[in-house]
PDB file of N, CA and C in Angstrom:
ATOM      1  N   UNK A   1      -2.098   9.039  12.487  1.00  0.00           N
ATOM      2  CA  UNK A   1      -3.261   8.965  11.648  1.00  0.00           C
ATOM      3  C   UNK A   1      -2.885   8.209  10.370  1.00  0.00           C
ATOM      4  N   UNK A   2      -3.331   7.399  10.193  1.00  0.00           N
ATOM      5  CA  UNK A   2      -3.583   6.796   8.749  1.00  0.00           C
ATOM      6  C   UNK A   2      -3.169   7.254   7.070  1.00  0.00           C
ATOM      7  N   UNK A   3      -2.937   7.330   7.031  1.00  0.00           N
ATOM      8  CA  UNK A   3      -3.173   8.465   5.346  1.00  0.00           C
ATOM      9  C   UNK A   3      -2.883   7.010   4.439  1.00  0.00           C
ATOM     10  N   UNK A   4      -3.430   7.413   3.313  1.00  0.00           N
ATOM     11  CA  UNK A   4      -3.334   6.247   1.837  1.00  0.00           C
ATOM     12  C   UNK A   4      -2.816   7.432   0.919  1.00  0.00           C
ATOM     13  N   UNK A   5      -1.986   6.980  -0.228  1.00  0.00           N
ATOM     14  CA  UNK A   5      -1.903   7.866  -1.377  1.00  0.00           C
ATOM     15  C   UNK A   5      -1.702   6.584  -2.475  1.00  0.00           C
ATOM     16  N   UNK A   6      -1.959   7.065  -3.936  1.00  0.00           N
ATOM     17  CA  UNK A   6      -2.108   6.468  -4.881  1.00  0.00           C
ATOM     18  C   UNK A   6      -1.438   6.968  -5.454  1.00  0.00           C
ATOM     19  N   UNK A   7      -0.348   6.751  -6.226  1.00  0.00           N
ATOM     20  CA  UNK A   7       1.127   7.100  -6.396  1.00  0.00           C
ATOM     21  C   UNK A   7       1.643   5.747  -8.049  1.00  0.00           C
ATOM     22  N   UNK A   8       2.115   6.409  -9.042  1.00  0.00           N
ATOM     23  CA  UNK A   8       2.525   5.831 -10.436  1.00  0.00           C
ATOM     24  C   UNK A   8       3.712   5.077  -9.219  1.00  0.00           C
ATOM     25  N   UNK A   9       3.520   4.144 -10.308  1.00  0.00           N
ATOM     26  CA  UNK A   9       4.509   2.395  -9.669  1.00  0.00           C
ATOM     27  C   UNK A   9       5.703   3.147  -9.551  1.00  0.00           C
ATOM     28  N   UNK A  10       6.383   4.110 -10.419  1.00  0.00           N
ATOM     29  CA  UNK A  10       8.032   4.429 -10.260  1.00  0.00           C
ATOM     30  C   UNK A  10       9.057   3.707 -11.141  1.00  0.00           C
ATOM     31  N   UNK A  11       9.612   4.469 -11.899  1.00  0.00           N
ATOM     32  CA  UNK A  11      10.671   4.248 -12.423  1.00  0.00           C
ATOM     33  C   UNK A  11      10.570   3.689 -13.625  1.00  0.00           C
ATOM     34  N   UNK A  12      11.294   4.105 -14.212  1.00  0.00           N
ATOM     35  CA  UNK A  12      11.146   4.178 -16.197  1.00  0.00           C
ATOM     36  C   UNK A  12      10.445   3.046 -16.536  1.00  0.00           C
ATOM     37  N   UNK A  13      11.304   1.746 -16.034  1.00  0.00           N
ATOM     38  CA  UNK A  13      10.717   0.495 -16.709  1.00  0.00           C
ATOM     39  C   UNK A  13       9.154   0.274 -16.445  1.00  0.00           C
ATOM     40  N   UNK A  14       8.322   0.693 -15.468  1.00  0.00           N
ATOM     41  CA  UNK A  14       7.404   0.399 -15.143  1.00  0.00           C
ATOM     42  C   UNK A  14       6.298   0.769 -16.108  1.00  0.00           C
ATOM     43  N   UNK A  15       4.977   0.373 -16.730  1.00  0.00           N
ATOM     44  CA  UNK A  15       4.273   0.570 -17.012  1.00  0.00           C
ATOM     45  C   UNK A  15       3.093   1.795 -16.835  1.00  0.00           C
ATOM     46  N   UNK A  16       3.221   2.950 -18.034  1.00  0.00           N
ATOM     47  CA  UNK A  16       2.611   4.446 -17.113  1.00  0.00           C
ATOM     48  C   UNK A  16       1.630   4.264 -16.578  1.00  0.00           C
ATOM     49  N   UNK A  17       0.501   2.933 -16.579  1.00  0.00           N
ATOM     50  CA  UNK A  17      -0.708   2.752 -15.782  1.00  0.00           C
ATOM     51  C   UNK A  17      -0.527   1.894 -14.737  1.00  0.00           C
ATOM     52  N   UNK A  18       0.878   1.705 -14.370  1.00  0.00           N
ATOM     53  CA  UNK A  18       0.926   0.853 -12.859  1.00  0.00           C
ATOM     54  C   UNK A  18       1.070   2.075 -11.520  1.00  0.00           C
ATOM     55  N   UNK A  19       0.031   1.903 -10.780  1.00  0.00           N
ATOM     56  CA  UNK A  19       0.116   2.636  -9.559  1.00  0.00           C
ATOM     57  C   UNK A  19       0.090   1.599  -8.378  1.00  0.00           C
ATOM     58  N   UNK A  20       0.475   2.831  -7.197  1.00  0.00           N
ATOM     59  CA  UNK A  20       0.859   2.461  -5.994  1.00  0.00           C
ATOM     60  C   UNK A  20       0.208   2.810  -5.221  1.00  0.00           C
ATOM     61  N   UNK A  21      -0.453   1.925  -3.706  1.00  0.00           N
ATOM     62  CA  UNK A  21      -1.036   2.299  -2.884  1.00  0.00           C
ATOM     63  C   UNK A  21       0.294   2.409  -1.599  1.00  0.00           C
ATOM     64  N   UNK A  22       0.672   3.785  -0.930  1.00  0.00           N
ATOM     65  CA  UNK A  22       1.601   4.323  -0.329  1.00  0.00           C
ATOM     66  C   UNK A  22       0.734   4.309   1.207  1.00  0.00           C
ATOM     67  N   UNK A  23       1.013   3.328   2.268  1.00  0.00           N
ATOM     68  CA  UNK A  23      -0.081   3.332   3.424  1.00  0.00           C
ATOM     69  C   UNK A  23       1.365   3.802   4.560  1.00  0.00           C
ATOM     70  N   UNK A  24       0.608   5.323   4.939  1.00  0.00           N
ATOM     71  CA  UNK A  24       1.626   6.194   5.802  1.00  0.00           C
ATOM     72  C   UNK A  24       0.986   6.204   7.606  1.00  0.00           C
ATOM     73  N   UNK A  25       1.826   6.486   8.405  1.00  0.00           N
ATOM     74  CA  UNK A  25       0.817   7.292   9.670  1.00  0.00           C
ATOM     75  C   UNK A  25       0.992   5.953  10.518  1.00  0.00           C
ATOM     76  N   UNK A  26       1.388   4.615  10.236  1.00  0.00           N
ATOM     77  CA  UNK A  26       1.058   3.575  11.404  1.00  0.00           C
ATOM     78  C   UNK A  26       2.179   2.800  11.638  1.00  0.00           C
ATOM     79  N   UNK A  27       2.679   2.107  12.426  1.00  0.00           N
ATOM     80  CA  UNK A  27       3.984   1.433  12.472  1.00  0.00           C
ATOM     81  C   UNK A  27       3.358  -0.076  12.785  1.00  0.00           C
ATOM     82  N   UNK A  28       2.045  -0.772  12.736  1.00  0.00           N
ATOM     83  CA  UNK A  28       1.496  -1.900  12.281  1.00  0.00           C
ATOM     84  C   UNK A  28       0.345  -1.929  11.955  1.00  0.00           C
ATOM     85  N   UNK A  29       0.275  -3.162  11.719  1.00  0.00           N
ATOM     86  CA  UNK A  29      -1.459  -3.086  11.544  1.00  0.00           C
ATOM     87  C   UNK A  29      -2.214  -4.509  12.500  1.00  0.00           C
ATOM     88  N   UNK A  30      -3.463  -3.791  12.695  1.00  0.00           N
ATOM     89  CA  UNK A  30      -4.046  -5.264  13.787  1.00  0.00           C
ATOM     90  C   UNK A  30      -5.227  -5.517  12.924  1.00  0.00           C
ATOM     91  N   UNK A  31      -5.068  -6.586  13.225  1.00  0.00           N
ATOM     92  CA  UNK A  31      -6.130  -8.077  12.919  1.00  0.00           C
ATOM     93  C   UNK A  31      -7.507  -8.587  13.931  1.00  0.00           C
ATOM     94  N   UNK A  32      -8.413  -8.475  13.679  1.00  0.00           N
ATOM     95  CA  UNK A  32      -9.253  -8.720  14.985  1.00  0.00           C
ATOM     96  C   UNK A  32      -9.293 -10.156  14.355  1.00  0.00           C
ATOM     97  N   UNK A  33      -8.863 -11.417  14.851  1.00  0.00           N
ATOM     98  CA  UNK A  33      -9.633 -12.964  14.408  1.00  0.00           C
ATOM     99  C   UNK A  33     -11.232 -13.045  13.791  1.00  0.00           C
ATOM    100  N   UNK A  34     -11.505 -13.207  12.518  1.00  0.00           N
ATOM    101  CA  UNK A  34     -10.586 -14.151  11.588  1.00  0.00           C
ATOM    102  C   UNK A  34      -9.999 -13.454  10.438  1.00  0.00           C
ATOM    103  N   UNK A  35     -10.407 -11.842  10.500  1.00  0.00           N
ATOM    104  CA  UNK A  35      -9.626 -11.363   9.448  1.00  0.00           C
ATOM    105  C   UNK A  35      -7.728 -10.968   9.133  1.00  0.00           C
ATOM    106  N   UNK A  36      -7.837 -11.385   8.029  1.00  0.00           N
ATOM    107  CA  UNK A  36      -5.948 -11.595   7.678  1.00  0.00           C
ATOM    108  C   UNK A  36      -5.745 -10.030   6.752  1.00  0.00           C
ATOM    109  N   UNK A  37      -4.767  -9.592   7.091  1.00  0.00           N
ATOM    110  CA  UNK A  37      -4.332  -8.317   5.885  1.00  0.00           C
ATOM    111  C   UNK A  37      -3.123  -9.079   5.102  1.00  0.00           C
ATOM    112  N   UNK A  38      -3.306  -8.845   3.716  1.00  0.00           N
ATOM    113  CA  UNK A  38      -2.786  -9.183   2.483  1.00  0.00           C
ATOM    114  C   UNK A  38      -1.643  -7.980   2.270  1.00  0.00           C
ATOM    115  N   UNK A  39      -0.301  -8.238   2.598  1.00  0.00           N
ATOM    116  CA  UNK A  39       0.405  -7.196   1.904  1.00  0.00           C
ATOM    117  C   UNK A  39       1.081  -7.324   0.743  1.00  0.00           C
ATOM    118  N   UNK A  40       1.129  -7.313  -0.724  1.00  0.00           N
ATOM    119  CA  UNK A  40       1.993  -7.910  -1.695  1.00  0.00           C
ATOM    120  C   UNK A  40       3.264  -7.061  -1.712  1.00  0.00           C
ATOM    121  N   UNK A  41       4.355  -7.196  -2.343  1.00  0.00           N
ATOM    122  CA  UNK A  41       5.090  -6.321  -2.542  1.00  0.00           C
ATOM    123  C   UNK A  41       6.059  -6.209  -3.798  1.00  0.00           C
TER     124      UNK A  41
END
């Protein structure tokens, strides 16, 4: 199953209003043509 959590960026240097989207539960992700998933990191 899927799960999302929203989670502070981590670690001292980081900015206290930088958060994290934590995407748990899947070992890929699918694409139906023509949509693309954006992962930054």
């Amino acid at each position: 199953m899927l799960k999302t959590r929203l989670t502070h960026g981590g670690g001292q240097f980081r900015p206290t209003d930088e958060m994290r989207i934590q995407v748990t539960g899947v070992d890929h992700f699918e694409n139906i043509p023509p949509e693309l998933t954006l992962i930054l990191g």
